[in-house]
Protein backbone atom coordinates (compact mmCIF):
# COMPACT_ATOMS: atom_id res chain seq x y z
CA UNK A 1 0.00 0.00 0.00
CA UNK A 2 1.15 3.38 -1.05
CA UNK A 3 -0.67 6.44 1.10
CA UNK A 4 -0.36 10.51 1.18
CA UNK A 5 -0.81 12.09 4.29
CA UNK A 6 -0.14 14.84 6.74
CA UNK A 7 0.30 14.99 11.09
CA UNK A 8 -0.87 18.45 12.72
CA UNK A 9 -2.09 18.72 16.14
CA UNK A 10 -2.35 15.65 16.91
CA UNK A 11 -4.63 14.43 14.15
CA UNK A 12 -3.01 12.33 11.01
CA UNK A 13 -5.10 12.84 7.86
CA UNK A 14 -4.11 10.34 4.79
CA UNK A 15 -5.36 8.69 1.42
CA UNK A 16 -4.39 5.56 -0.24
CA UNK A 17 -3.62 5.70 -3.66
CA UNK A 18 -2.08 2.06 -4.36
CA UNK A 19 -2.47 -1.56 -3.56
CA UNK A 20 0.81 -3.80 -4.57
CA UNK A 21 -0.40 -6.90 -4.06
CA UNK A 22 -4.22 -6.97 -4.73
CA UNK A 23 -4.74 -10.39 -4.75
CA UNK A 24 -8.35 -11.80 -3.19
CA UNK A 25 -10.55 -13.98 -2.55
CA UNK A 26 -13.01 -14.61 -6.41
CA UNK A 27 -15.48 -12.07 -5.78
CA UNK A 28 -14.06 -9.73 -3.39
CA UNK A 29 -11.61 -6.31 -4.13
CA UNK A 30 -9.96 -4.38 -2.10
CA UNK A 31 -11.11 -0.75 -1.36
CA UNK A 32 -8.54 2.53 -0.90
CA UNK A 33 -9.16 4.26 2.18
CA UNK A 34 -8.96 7.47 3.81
CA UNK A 35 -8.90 8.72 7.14
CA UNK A 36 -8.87 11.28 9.73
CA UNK A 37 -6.79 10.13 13.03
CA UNK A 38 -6.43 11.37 15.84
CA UNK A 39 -2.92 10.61 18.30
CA UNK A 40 -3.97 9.75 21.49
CA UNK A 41 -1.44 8.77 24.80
CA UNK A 42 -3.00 6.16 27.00
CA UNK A 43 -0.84 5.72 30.07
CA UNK A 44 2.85 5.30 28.58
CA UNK A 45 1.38 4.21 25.12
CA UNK A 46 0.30 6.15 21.77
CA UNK A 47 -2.42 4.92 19.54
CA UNK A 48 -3.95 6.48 16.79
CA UNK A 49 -8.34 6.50 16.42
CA UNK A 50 -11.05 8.01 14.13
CA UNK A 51 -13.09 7.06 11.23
CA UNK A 52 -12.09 6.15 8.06
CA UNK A 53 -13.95 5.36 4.48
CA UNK A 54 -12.94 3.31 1.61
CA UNK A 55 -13.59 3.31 -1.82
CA UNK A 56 -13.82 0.03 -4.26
CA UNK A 57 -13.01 1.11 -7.91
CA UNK A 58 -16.28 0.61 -10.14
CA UNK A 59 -18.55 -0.19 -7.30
CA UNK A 60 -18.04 3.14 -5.47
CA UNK A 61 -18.03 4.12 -1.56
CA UNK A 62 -17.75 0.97 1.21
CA UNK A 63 -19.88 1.09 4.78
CA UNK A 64 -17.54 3.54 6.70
CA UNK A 65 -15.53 2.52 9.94
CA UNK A 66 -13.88 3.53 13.02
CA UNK A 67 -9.97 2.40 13.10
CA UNK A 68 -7.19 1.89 15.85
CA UNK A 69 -3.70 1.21 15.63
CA UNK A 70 -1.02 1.02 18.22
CA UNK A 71 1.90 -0.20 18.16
């Protein structure tokens, strides 16, 4: 995956724009997201939470979600 983004105040905005390897299961694609983060410190840890959308080539929008990553 290949993504554009940008990190002010605490909130990490970014877009996919390529897949490498888009193989699937028959009758399934995979969708390019965006999303709008926000950096958050729990304790001694920092994770990153908001919504995101994706967006299947030639079948259009997919159900929005809520994401969060920490390492």
């Amino acid at each position: 995956m290949e993504l554009k983004g940008s990190f002010k105040d605490n909130i990490f905005i970014f877009e996919e724009y390529k897949i490498g390897n888009q193989k699937t299961e028959e009758g399934r694609q995979w969708c390019y997201k965006s999303a709008e983060l926000t950096l958050k410190k729990e304790g001694d840890k920092f994770k990153l939470d908001g919504p995101w959308t994706g967006y299947v080539p030639y079948l259009g929008q997919n159900t929005p979600a809520s994401l969060v990553h920490s390492p």
